[in-house]
C-alpha atoms as a PDB file:
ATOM      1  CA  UNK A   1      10.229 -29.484 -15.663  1.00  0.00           C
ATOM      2  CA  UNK A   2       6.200 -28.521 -15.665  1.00  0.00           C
ATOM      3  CA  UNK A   3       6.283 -28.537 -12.194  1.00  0.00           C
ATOM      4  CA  UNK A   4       9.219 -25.849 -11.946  1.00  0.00           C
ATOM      5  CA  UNK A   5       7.140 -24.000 -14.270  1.00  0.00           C
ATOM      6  CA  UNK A   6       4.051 -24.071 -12.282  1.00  0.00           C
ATOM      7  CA  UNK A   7       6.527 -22.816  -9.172  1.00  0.00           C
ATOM      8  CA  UNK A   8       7.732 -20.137 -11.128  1.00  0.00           C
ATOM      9  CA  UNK A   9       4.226 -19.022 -12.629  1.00  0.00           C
ATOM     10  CA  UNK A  10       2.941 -19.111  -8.750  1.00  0.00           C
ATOM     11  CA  UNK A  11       5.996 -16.859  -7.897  1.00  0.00           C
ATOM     12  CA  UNK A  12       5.729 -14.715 -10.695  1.00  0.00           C
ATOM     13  CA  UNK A  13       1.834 -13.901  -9.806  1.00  0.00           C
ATOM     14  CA  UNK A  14       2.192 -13.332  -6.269  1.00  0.00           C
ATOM     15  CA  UNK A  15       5.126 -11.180  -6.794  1.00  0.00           C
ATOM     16  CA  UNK A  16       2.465  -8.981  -9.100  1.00  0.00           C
ATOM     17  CA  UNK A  17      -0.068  -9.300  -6.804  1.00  0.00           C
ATOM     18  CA  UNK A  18      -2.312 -11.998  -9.016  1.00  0.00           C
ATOM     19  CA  UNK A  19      -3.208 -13.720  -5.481  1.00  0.00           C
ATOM     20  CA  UNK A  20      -3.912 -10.500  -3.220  1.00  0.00           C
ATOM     21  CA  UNK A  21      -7.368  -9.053  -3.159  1.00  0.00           C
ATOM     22  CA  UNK A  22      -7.666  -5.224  -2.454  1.00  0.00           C
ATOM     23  CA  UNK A  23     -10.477  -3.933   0.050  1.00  0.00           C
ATOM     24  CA  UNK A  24     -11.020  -0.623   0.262  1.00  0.00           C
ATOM     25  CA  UNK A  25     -13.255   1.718   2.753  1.00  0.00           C
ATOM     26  CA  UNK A  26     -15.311   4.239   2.001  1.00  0.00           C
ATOM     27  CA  UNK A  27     -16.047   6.734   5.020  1.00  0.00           C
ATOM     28  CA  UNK A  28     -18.529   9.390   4.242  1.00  0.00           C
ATOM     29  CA  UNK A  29     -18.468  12.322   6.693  1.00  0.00           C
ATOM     30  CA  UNK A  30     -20.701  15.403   6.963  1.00  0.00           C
ATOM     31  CA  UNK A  31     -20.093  18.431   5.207  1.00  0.00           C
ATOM     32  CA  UNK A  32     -19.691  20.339   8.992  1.00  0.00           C
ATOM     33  CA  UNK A  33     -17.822  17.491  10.331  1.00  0.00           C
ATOM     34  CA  UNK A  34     -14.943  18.138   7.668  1.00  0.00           C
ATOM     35  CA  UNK A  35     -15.223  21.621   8.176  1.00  0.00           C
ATOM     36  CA  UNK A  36     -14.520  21.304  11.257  1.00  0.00           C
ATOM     37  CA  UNK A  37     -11.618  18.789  10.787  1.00  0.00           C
ATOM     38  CA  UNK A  38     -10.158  21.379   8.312  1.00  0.00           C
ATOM     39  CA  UNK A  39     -10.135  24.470  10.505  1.00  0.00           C
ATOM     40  CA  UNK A  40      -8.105  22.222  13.740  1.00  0.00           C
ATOM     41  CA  UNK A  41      -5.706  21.131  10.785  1.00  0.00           C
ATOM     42  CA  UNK A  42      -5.128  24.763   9.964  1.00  0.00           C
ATOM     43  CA  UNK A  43      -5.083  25.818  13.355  1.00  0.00           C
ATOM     44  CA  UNK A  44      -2.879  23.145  14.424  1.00  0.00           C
ATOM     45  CA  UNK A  45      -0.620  23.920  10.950  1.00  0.00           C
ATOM     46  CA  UNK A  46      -0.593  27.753  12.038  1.00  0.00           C
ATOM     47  CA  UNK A  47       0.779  26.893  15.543  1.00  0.00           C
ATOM     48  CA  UNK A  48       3.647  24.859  14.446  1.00  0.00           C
ATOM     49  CA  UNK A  49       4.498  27.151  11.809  1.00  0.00           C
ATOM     50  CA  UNK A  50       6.874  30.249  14.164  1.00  0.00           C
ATOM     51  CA  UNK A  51       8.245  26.466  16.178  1.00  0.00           C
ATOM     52  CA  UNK A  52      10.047  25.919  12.179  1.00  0.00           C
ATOM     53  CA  UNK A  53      12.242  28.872  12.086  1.00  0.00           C
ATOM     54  CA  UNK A  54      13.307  28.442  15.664  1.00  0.00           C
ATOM     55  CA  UNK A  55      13.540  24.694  15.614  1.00  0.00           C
ATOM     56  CA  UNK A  56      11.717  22.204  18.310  1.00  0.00           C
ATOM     57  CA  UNK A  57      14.082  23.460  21.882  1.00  0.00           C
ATOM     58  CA  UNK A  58      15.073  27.562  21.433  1.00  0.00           C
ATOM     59  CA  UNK A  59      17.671  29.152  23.748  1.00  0.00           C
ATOM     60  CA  UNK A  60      15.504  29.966  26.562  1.00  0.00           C
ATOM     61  CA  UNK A  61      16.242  33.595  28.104  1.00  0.00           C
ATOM     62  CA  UNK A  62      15.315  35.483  31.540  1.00  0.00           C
ATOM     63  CA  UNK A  63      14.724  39.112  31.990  1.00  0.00           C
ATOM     64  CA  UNK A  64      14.810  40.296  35.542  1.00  0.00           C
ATOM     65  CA  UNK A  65      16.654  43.092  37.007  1.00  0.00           C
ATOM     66  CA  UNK A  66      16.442  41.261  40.366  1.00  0.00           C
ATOM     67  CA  UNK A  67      19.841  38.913  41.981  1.00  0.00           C
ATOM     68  CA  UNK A  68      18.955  35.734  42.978  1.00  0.00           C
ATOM     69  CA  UNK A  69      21.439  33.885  45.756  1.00  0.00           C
ATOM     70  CA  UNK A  70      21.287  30.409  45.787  1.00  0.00           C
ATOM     71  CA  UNK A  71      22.941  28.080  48.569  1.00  0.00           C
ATOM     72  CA  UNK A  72      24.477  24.525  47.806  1.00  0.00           C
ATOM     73  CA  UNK A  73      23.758  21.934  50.848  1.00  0.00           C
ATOM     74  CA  UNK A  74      23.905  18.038  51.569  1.00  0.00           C
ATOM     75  CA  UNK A  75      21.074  15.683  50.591  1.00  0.00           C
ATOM     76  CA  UNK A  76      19.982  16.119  54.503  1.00  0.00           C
ATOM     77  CA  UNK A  77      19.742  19.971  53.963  1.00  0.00           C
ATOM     78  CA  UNK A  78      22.844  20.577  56.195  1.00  0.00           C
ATOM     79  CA  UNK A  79      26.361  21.397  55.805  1.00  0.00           C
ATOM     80  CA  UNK A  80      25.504  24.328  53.877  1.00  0.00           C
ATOM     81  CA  UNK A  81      28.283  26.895  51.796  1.00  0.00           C
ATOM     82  CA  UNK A  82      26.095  29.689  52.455  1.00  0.00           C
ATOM     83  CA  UNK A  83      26.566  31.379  49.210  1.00  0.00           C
ATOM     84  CA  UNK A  84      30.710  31.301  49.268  1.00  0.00           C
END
């Protein structure tokens, strides 16, 4: 039985992080550096904000008042319908 009880007690700590060790980082950065981080965040922010409303592929339309023909051929570049 104890040594159930030491299994479960081993369990039990791991599971609540008794064993783990936390390490944390500390990166200090210049007061301009940030700034300058901030203002590409924002920027970047404000350029993705009009892609929201019309989701990430819109319709994409033409204007032209000119007519384009276009003629279908074979891979070789013969045998062409010449626009029929």
């Amino acid at each position: 039985m104890g040594l159930m009880k030491k299994l479960y007690d081993i369990i039990d700590q791991s599971l609540k992080g008794g064993n783990m060790k936390t390490v944390k980082y500390e990166i200090k950065l210049e007061r301009s550096v940030k700034i300058i981080l901030g203002a590409l965040a924002v920027g970047v922010l404000l350029h993705a904000l009009p892609m929201a409303g019309q989701g990430l592929f819109s319709k994409a339309e033409a204007y032209s008042d000119e007519v384009y023909k276009i003629t279908l051929c074979d891979k070789f570049g013969y045998k062409c319908n010449n626009g029929q």
